[in-house]
N, C-alpha and C. Protein backbone atom coordinates (compact mmCIF):
# COMPACT_ATOMS: atom_id res chain seq x y z
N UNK A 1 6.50 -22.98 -2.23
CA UNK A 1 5.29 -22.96 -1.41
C UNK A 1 5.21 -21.63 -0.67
N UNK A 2 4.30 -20.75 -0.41
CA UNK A 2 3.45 -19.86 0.13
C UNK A 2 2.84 -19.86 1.09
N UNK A 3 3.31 -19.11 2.54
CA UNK A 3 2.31 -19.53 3.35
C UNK A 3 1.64 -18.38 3.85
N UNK A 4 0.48 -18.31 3.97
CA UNK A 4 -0.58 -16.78 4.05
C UNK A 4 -0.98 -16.63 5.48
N UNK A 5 -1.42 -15.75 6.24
CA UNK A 5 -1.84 -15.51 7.41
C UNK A 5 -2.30 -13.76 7.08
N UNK A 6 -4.11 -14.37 7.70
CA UNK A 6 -4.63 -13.12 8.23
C UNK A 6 -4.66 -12.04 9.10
N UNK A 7 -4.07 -11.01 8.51
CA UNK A 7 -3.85 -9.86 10.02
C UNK A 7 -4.69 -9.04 9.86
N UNK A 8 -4.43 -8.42 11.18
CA UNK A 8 -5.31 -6.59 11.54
C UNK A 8 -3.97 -5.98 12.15
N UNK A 9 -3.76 -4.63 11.73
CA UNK A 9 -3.04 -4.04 12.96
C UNK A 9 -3.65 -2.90 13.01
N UNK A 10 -3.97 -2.62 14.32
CA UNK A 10 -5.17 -1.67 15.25
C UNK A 10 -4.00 -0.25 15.25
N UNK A 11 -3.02 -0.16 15.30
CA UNK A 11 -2.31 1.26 15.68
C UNK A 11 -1.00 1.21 15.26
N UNK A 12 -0.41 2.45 15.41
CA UNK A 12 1.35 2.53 14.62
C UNK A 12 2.26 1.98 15.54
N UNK A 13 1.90 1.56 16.58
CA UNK A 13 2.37 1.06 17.57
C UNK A 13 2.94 -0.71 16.79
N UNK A 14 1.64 -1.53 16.60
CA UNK A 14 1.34 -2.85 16.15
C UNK A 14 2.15 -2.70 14.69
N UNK A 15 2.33 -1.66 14.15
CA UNK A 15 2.96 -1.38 12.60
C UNK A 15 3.83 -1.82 13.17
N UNK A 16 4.64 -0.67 13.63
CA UNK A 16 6.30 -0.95 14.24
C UNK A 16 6.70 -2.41 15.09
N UNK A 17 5.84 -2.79 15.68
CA UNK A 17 6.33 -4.57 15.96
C UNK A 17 6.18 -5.32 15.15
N UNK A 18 5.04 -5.24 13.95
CA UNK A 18 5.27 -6.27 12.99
C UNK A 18 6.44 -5.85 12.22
N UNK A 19 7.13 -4.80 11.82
CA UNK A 19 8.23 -4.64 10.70
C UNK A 19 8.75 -4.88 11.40
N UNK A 20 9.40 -5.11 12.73
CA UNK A 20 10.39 -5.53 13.43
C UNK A 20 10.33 -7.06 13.67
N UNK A 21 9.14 -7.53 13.82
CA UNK A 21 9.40 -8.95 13.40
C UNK A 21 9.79 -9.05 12.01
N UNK A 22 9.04 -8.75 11.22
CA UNK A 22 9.91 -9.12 9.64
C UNK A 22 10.83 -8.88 9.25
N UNK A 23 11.54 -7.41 9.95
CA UNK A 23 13.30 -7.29 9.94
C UNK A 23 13.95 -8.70 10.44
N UNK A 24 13.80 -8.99 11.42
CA UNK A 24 14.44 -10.14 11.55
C UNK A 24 14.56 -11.69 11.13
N UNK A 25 13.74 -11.80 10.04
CA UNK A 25 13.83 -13.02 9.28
C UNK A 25 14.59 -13.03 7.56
N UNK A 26 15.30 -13.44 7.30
CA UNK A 26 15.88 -13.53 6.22
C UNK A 26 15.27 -13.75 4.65
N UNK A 27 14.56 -14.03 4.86
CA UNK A 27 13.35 -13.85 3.34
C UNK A 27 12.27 -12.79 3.34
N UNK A 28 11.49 -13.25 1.96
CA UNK A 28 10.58 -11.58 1.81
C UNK A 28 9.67 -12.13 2.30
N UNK A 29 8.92 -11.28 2.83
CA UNK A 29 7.43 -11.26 3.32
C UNK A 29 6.66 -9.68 2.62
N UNK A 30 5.59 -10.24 2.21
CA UNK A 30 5.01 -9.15 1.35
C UNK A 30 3.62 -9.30 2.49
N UNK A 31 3.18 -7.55 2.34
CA UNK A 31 1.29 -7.58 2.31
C UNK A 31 0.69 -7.45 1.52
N UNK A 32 -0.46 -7.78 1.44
CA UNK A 32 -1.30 -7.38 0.47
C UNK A 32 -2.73 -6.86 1.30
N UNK A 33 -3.17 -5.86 0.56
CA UNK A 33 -4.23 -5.00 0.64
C UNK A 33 -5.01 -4.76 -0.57
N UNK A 34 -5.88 -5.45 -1.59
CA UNK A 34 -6.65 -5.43 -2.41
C UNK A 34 -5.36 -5.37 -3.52
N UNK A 35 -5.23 -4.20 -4.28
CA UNK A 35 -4.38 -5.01 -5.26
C UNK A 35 -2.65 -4.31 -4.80
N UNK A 36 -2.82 -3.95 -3.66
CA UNK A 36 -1.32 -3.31 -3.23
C UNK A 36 -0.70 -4.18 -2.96
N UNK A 37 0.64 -4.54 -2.94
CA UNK A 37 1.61 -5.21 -2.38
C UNK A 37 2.86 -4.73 -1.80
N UNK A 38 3.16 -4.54 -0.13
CA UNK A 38 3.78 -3.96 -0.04
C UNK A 38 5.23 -4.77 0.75
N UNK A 39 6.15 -4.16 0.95
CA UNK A 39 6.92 -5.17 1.44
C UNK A 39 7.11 -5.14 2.70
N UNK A 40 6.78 -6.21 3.75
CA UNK A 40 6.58 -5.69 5.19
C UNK A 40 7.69 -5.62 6.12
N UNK A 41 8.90 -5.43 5.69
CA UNK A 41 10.11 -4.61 6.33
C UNK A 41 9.90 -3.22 6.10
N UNK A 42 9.35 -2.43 5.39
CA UNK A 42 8.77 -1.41 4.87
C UNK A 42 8.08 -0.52 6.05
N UNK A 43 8.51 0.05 6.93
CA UNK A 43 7.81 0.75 7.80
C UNK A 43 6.88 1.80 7.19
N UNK A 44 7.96 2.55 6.02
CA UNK A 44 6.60 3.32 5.55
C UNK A 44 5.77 3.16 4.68
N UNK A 45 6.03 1.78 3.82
CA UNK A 45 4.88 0.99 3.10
C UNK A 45 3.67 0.64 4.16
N UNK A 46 4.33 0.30 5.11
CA UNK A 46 2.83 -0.20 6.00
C UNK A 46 1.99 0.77 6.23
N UNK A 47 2.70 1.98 6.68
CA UNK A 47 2.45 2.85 6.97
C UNK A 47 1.38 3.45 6.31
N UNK A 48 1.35 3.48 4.84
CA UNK A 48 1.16 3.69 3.84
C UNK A 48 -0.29 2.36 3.54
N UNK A 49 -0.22 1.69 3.76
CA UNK A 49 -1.39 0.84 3.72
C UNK A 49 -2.55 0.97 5.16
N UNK A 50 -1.79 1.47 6.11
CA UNK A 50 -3.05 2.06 7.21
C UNK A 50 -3.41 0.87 8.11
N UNK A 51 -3.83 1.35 9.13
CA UNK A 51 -4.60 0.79 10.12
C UNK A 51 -5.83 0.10 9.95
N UNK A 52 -6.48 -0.86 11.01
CA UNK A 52 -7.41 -1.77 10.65
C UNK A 52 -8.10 -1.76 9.84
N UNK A 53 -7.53 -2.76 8.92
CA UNK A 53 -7.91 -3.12 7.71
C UNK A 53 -7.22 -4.56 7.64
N UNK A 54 -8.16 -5.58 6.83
CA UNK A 54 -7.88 -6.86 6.90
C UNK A 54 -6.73 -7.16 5.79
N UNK A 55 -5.72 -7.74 6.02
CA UNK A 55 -4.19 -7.52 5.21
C UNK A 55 -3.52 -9.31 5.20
N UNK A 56 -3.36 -9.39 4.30
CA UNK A 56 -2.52 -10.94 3.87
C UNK A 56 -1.46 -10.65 3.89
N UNK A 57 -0.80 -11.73 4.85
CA UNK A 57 0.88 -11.36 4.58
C UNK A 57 1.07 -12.79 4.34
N UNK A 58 1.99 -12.34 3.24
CA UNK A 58 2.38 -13.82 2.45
C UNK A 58 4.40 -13.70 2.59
N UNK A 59 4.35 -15.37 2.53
CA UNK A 59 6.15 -15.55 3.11
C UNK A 59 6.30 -16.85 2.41
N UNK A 60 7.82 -17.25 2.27
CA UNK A 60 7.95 -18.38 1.46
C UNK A 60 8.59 -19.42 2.70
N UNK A 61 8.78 -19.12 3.64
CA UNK A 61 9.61 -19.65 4.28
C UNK A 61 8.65 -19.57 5.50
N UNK A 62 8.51 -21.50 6.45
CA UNK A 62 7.93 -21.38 7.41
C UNK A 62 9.15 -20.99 8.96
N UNK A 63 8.70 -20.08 9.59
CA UNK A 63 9.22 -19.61 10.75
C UNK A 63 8.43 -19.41 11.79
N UNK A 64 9.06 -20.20 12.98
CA UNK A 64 7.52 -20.52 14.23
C UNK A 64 7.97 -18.79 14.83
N UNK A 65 9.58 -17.98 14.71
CA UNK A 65 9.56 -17.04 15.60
C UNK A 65 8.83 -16.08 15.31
N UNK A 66 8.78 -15.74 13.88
CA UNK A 66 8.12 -14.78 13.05
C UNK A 66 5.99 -15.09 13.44
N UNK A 67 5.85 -16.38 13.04
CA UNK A 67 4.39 -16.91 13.26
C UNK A 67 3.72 -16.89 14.96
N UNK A 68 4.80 -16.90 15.74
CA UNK A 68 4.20 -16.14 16.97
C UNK A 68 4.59 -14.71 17.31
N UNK A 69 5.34 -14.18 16.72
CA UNK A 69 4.91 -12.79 16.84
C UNK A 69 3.66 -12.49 15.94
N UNK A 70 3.48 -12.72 15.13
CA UNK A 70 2.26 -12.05 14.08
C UNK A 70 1.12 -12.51 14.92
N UNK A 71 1.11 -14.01 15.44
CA UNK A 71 -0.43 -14.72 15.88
C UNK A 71 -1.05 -13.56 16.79
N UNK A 72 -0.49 -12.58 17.11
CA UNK A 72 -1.67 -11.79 18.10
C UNK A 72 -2.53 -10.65 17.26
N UNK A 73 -2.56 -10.80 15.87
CA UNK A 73 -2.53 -9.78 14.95
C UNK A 73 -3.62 -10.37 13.98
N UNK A 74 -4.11 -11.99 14.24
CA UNK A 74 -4.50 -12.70 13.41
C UNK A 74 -6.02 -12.42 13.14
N UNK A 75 -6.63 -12.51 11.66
CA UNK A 75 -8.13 -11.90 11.73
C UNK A 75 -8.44 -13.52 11.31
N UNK A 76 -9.95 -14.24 11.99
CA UNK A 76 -10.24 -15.07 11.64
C UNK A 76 -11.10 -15.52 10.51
């Protein structure tokens, strides 16, 4: 199972706290950006996918610590 959540991140600032939340969880978490997929421990993959722009991050594994760091990031 797959679980998806809509983000934005507004600045390199919001980059660097989300790869630092995803450093700290033990499974992959990927983004996606139209047909890119990048891996979001990846500082300079993100990097590399840019600022506000609407981005799927997909994870196999549910984690409430990981899901409240991201929730401030969430596009509805």
């Amino acid at each position: 199972m797959m679980f998806e959540k809509r983000i934005r991140l507004s600045d390199t600032d919001e980059i660097r706290d989300f790869v630092k939340a995803a450093e700290n969880c033990d499974f992959e978490i990927d983004v996606c950006y139209n047909r890119a997929v990048i891996d979001a421990k990846s500082l300079l993959g993100m990097l590399y996918i840019g600022i506000c722009k609407d981005l799927v991050v997909k994870y196999g594994e549910k984690d409430m610590k990981f899901e409240n760091a991201i929730r401030k990031y969430a596009v509805a």
